[in-house]
Protein backbone atom coordinates (compact mmCIF):
# COMPACT_ATOMS: atom_id res chain seq x y z
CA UNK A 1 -97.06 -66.63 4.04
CA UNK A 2 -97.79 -67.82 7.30
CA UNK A 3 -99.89 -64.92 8.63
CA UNK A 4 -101.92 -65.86 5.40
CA UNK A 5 -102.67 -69.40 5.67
CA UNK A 6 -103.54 -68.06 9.20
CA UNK A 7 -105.84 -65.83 8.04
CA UNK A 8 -107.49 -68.61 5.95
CA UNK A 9 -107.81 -70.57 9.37
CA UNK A 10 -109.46 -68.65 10.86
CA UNK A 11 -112.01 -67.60 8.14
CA UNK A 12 -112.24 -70.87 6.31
CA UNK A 13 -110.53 -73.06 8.09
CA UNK A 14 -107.53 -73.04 6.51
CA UNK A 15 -105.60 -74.03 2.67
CA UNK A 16 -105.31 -77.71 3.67
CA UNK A 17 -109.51 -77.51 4.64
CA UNK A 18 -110.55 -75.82 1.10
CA UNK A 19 -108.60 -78.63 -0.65
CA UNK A 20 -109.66 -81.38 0.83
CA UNK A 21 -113.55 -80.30 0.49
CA UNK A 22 -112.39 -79.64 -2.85
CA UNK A 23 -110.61 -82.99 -3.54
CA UNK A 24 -113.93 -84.49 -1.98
CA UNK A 25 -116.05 -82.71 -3.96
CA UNK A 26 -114.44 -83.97 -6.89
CA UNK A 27 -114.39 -87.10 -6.09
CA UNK A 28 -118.01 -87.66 -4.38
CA UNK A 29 -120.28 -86.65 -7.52
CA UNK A 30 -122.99 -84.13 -7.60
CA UNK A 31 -123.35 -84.85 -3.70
CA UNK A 32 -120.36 -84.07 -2.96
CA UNK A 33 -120.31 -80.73 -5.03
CA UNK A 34 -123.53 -79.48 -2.76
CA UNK A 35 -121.59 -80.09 -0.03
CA UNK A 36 -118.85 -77.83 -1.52
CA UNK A 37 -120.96 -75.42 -2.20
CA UNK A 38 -123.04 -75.58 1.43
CA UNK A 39 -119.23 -75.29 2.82
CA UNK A 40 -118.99 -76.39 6.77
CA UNK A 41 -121.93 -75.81 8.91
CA UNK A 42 -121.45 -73.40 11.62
CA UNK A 43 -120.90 -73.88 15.19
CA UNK A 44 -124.13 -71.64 15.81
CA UNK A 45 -126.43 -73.60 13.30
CA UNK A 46 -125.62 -76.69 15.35
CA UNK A 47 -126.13 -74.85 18.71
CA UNK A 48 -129.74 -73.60 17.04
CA UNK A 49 -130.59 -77.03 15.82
CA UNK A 50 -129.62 -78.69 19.10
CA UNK A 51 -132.09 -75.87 21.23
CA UNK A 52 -134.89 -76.34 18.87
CA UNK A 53 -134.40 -80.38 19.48
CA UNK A 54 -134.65 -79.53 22.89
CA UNK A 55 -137.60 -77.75 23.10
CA UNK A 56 -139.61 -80.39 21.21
CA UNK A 57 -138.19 -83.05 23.57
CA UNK A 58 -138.91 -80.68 26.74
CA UNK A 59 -142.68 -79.77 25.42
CA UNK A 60 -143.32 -83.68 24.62
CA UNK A 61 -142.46 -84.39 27.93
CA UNK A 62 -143.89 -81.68 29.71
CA UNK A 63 -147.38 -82.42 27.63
CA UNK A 64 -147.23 -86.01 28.83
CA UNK A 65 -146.63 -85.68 32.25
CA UNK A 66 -149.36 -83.30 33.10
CA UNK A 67 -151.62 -84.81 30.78
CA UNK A 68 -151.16 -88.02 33.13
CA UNK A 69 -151.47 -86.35 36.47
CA UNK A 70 -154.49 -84.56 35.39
CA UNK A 71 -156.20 -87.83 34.70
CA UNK A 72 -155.32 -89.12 37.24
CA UNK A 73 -156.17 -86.47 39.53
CA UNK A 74 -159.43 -85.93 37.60
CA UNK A 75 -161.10 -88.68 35.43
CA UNK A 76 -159.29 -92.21 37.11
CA UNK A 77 -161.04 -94.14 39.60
CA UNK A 78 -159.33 -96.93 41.16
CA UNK A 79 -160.91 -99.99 42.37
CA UNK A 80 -160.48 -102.16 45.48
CA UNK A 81 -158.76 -101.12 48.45
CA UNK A 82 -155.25 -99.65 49.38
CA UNK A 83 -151.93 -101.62 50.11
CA UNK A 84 -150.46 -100.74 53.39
CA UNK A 85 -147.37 -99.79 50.90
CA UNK A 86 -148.97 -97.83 48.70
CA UNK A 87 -151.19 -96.10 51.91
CA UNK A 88 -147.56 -94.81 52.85
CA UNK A 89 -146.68 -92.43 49.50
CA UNK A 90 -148.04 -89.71 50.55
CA UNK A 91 -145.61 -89.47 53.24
CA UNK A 92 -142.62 -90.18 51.11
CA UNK A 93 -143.92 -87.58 49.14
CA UNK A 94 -143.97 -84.89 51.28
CA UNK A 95 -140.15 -86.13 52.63
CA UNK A 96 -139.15 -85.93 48.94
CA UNK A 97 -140.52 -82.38 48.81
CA UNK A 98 -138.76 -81.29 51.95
CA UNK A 99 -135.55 -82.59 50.72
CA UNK A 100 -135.90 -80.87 47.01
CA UNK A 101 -136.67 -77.87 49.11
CA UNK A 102 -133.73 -78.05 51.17
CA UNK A 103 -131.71 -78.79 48.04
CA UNK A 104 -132.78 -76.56 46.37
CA UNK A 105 -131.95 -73.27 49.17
CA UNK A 106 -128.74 -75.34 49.62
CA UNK A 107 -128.16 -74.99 45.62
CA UNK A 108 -129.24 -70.83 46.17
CA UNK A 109 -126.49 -70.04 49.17
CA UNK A 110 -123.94 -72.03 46.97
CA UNK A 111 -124.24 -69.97 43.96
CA UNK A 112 -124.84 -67.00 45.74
CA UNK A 113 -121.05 -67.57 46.93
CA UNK A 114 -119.56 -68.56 43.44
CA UNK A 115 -119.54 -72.37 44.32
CA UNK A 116 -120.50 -73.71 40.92
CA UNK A 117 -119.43 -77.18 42.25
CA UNK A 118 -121.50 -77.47 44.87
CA UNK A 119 -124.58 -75.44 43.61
CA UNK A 120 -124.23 -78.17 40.44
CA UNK A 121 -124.73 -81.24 42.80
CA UNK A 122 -127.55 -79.61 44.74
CA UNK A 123 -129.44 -78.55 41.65
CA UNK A 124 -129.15 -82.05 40.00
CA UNK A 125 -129.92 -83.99 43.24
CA UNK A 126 -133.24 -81.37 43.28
CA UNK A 127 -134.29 -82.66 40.10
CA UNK A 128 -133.46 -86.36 40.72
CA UNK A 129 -135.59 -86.32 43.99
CA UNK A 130 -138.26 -84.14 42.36
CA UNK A 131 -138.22 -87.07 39.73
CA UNK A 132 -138.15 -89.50 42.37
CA UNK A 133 -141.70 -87.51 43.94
CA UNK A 134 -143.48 -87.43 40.48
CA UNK A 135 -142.64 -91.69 39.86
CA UNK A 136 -143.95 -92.31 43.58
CA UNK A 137 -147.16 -89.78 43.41
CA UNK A 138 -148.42 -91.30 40.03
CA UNK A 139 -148.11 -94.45 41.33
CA UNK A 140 -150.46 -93.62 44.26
CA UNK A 141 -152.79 -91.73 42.65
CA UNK A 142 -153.01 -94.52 40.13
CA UNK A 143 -153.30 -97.18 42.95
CA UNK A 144 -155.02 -95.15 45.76
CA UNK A 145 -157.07 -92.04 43.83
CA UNK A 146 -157.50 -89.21 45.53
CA UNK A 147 -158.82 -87.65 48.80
CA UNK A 148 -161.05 -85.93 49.90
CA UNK A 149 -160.30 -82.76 52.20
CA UNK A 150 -162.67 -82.78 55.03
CA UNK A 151 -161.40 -79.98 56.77
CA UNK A 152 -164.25 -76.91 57.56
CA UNK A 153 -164.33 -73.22 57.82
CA UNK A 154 -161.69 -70.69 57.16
CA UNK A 155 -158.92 -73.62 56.65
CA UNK A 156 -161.21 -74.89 53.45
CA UNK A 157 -160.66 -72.02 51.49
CA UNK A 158 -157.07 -71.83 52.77
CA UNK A 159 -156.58 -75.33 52.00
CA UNK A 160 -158.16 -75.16 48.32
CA UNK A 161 -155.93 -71.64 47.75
CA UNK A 162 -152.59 -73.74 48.68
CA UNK A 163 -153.74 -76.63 46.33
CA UNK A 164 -154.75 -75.03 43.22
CA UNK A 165 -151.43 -72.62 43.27
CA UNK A 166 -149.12 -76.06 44.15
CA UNK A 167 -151.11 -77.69 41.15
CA UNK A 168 -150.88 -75.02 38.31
CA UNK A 169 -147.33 -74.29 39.00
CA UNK A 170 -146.26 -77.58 39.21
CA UNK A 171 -147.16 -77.90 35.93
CA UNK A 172 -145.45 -74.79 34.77
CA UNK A 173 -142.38 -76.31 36.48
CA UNK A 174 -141.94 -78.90 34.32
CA UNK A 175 -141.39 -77.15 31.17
CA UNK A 176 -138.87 -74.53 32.92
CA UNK A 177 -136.59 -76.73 35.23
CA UNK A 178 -135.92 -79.09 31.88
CA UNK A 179 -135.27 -75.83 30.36
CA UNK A 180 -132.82 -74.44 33.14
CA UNK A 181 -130.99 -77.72 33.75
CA UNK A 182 -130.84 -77.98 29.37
CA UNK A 183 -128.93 -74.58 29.34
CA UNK A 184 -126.82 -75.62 32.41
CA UNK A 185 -125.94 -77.86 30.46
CA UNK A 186 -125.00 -76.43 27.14
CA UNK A 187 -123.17 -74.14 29.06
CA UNK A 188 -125.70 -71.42 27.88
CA UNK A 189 -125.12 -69.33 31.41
CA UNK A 190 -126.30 -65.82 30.35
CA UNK A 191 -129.68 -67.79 29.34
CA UNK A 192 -129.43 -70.47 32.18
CA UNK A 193 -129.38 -67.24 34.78
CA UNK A 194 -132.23 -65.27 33.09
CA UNK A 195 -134.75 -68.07 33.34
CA UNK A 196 -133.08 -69.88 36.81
CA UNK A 197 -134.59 -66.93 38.86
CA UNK A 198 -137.97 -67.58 37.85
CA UNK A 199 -137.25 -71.61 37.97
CA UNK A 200 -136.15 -70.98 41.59
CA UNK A 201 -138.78 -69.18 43.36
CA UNK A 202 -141.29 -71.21 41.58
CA UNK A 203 -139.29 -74.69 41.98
CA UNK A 204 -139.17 -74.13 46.02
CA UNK A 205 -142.83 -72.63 46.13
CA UNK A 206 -143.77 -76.02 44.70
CA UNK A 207 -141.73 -78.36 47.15
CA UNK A 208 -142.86 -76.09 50.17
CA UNK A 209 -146.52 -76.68 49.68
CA UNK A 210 -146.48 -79.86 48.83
CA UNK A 211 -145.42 -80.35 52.44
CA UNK A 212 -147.97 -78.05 53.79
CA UNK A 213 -151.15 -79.78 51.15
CA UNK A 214 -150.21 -83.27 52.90
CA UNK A 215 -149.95 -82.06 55.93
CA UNK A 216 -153.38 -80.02 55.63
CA UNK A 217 -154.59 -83.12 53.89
CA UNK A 218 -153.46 -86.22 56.16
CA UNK A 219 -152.53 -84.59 59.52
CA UNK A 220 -155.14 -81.39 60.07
């Protein structure tokens, strides 16, 4: 008897389950009886409804935040003249990229040696900081606009080469460190690796040269 009501456990959730869905049923009308009939929803139909949430949230965000930079970066045009604050970003934001660049190595040698601890704290504090950069360069570029590079010769094409690869896969970022950190998360870590060694590369490309576009920009 008790390797039965087992059995029933673990395909139905049990005697005691069926009757109370059934004493339910009886009691909650015709709603209740589609309920019966639907029986309990499956851990994998929540897991699929929860990742298709996701992606809409991710994709929402990801739309609006490069929608933003590229006006700024493209159609805004700020009037008046520059804080001394606000004249200082750009150097916060290349300190911000160094650090999610040193986070994020930090985050690839702990992983490498099984530290999930560790590897955990560096990846979050990589996206908080990489947060932190996209708050402080909207504000600038809302403020401030943009500038010019006035550098000539072979650094121009150099310079423009850097920029454009920095800019597209920044925005490609977006979409797949939400993603990564989302299946972290979930505890999705067949999924979370597959996608994490494109995220990676990319992810410290980015934070590299956004050092090297401010310091071609502001410093060449």
């Amino acid at each position: 008897m008790s390797g039965t009501r087992g059995a029933a456990r673990r395909h139905g959730g049990g005697i005691g389950s069926i009757a109370g869905r059934w004493y339910h049923a009886r009691r909650g009308g015709a709603a209740g009886r589609a309920a019966y009939n639907r029986g309990p929803v499956s851990t994998v139909d929540s897991r699929l409804g929860d990742e298709r949430f996701a992606r809409r949230v991710i994709a929402v965000a990801s739309v609006v935040i490069i929608a933003l930079v590229g006006y700024l970066l493209l159609g805004h045009r700020p009037q008046g003249g520059v804080a001394p604050v606000v004249a200082a970003l750009p150097l916060l934001n290349a300190c911000l990229n160094a650090t999610s660049a040193a986070l994020l190595t930090a985050g690839f040698v702990f992983i490498r040696r099984r530290l999930v601890g560790p590897h955990r704290a560096c990846m979050l504090a990589a996206l908080g900081v990489s947060t932190l950069f996209l708050v402080s360069y909207v504000t600038y570029h809302a403020l401030a606009g943009s500038r010019s590079f006035g550098g000539r010769g072979w650094v121009r094409p150099v310079y423009f080469f850097v920029l454009l690869t920095h800019i597209g896969l920044a925005a490609a970022i977006v979409p797949l460190a939400l993603t990564t950190v989302w299946r972290a998360w979930r505890a999705d870590f067949a999924r979370h690796r597959r996608i994490a060694r494109w995220t990676l590369p990319l992810w410290l490309y980015v934070s590299v040269t956004g050092v090297v576009v401010y310091w071609m920009l502001y410093r060449l």
